[in-house]
C-alpha atoms as a PDB file:
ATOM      1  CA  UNK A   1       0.000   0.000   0.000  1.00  0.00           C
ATOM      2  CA  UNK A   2       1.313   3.350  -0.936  1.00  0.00           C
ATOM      3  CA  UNK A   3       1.147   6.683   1.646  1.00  0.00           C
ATOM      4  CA  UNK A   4       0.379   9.966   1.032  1.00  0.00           C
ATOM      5  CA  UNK A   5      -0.117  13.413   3.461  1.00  0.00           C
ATOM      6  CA  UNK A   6      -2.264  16.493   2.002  1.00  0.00           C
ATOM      7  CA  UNK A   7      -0.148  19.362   2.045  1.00  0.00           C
ATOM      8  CA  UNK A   8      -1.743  21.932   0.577  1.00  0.00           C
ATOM      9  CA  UNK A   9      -5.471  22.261  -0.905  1.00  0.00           C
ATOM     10  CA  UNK A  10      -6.570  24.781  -3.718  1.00  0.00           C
ATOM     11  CA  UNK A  11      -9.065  27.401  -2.801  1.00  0.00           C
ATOM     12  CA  UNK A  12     -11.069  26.257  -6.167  1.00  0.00           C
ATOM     13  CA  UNK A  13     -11.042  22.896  -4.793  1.00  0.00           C
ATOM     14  CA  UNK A  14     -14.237  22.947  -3.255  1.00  0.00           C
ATOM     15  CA  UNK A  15     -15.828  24.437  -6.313  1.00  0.00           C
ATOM     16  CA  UNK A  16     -15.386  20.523  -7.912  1.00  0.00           C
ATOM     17  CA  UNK A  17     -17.591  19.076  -5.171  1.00  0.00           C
ATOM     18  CA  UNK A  18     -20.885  19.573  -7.636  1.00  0.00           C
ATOM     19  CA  UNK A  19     -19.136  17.615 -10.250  1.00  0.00           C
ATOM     20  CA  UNK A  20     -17.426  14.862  -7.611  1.00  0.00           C
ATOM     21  CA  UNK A  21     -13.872  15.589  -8.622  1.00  0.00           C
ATOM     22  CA  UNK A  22     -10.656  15.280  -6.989  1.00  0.00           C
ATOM     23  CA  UNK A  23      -7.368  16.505  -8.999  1.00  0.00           C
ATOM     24  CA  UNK A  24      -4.512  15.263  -7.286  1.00  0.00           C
ATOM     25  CA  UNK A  25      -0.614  16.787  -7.481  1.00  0.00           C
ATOM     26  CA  UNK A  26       2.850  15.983  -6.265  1.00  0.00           C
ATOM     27  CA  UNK A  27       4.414  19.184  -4.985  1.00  0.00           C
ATOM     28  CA  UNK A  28       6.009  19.907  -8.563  1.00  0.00           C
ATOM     29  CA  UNK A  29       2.597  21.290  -9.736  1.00  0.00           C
ATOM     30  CA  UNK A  30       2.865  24.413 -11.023  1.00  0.00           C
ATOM     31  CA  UNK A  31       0.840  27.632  -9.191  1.00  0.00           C
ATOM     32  CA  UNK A  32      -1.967  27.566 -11.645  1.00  0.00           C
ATOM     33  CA  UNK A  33      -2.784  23.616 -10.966  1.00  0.00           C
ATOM     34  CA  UNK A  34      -2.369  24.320  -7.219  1.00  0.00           C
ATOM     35  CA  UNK A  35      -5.270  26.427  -7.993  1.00  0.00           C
ATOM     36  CA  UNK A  36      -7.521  23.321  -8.590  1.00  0.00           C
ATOM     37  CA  UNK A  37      -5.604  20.423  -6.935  1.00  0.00           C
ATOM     38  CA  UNK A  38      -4.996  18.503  -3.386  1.00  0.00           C
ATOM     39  CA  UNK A  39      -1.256  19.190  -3.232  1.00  0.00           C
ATOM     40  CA  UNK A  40       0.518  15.616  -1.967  1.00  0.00           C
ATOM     41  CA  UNK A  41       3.606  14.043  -0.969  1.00  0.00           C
ATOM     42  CA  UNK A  42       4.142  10.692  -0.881  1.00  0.00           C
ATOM     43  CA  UNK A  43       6.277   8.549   1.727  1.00  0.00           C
ATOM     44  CA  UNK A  44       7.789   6.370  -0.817  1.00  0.00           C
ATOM     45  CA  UNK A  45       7.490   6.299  -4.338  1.00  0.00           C
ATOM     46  CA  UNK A  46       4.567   4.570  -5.956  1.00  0.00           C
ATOM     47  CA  UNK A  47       4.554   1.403  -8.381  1.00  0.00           C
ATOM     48  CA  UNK A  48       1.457   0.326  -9.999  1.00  0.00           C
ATOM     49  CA  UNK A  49      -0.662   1.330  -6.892  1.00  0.00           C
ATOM     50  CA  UNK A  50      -3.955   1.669  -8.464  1.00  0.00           C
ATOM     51  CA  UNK A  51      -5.742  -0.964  -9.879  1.00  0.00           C
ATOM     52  CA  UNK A  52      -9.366  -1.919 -10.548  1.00  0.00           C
ATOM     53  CA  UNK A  53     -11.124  -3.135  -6.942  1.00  0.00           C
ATOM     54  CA  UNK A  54      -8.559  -1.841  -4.844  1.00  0.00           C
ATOM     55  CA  UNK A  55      -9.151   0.543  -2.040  1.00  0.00           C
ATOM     56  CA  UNK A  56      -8.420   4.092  -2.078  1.00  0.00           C
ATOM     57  CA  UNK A  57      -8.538   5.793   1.308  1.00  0.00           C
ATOM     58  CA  UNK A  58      -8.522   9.538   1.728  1.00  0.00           C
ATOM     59  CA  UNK A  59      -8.853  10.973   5.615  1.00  0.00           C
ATOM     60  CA  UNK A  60     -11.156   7.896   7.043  1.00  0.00           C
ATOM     61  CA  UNK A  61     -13.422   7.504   3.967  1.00  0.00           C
ATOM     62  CA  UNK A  62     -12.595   4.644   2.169  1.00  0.00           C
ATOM     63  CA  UNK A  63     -13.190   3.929  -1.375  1.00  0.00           C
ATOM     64  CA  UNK A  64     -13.349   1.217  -3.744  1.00  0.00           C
ATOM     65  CA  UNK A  65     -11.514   1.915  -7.407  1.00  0.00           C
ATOM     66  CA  UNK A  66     -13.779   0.698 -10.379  1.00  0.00           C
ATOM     67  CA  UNK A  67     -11.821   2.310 -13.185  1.00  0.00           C
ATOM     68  CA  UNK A  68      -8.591   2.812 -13.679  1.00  0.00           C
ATOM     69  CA  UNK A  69      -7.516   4.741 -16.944  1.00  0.00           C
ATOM     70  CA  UNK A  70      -4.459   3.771 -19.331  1.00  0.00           C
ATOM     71  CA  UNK A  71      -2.180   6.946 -17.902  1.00  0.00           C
ATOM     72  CA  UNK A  72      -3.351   6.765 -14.172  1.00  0.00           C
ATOM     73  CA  UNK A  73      -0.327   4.764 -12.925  1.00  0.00           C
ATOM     74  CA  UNK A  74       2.124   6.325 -14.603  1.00  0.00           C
ATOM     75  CA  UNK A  75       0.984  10.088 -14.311  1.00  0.00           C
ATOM     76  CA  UNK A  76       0.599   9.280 -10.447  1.00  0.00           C
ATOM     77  CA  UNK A  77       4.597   7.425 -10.316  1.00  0.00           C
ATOM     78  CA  UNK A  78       5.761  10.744 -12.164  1.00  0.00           C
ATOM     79  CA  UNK A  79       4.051  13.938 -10.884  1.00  0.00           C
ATOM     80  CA  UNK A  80       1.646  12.512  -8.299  1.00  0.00           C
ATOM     81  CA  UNK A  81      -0.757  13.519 -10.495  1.00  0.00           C
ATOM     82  CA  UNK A  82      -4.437  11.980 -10.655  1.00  0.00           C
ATOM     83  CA  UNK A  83      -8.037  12.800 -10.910  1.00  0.00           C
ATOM     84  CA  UNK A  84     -10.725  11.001  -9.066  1.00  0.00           C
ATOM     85  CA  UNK A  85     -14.154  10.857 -10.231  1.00  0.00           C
ATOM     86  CA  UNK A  86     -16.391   9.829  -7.347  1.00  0.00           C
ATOM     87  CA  UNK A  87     -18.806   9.095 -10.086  1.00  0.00           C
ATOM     88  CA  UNK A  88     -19.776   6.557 -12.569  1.00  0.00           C
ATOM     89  CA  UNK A  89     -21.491   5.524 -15.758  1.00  0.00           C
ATOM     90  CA  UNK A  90     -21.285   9.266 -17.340  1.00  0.00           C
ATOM     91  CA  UNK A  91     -17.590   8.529 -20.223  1.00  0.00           C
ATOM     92  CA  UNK A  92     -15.124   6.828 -21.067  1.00  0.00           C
ATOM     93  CA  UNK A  93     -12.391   6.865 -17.903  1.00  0.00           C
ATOM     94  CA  UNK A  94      -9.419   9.713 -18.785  1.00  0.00           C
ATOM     95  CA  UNK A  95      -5.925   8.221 -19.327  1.00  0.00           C
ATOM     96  CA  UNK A  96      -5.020   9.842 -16.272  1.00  0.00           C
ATOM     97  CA  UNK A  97      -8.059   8.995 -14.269  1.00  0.00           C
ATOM     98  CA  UNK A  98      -9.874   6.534 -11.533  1.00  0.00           C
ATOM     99  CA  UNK A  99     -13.328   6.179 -11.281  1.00  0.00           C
ATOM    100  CA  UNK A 100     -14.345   4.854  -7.730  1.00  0.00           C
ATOM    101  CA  UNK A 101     -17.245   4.394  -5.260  1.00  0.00           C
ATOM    102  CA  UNK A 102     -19.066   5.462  -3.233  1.00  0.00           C
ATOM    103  CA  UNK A 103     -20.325   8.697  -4.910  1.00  0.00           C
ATOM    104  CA  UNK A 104     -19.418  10.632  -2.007  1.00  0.00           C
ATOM    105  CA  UNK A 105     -17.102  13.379  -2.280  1.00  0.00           C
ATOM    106  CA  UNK A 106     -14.333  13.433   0.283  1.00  0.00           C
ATOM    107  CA  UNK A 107     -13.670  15.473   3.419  1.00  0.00           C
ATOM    108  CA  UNK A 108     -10.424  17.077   2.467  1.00  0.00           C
ATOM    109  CA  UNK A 109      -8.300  18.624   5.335  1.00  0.00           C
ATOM    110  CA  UNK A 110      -4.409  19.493   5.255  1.00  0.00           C
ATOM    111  CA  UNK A 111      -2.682  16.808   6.855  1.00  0.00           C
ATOM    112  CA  UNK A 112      -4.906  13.862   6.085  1.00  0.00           C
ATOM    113  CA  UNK A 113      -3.356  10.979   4.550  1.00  0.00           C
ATOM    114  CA  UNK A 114      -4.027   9.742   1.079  1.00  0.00           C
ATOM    115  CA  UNK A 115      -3.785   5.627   0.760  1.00  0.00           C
ATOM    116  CA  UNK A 116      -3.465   3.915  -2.591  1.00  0.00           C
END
């Protein structure tokens, strides 16, 4: 399993609630992605944590991953980048996306650990 702490959260994060998405960032992002992403850092460095029906755990709320696009694994290994729909049935998954349930938008708070 594969560790991550909140560091930092955009102040147009919230505005994403409505559509139930979470755009995640290693500390490289640059300012205008801060803008719209939960700002990470992970313990040790991720290899091939996401996969379909795994858990993904942010604060206490636990999730289970459904989708898991072509790019997720890779974009999250180099730039701790992801996005999370906590939504289903509406596309196609992104490349660099996970699709997982419940449809319940996270409580976000700095210092809350991310598990993959």
């Amino acid at each position: 399993m594969t560790k991550s702490k909140i560091i930092e959260i955009g102040p147009l994060v919230p505005a994403f609630e409505e559509e139930k998405i979470v755009i995640l960032f290693g500390p490289t992002a640059t300012n205008e992605l801060r803008e719209i992403s939960v700002i990470h850092e992970f313990e040790a460095a991720p290899q091939s944590a996401l996969s379909k029906g795994n858990t993904l755990q942010i604060g206490d709320q636990v999730y289970i991953i459904e989708e898991v696009g072509t790019e997720a694994n890779k974009n999250l290994e180099e730039l701790g980048h992801i996005s999370i729909y906590f939504r289903s049935g509406q596309n196609e998954v992104l490349p660099g996306a996970i699709v997982v349930s419940p449809e319940v938008f996270p409580t976000l708070a700095i210092g809350d650990t991310i598990q993959f």
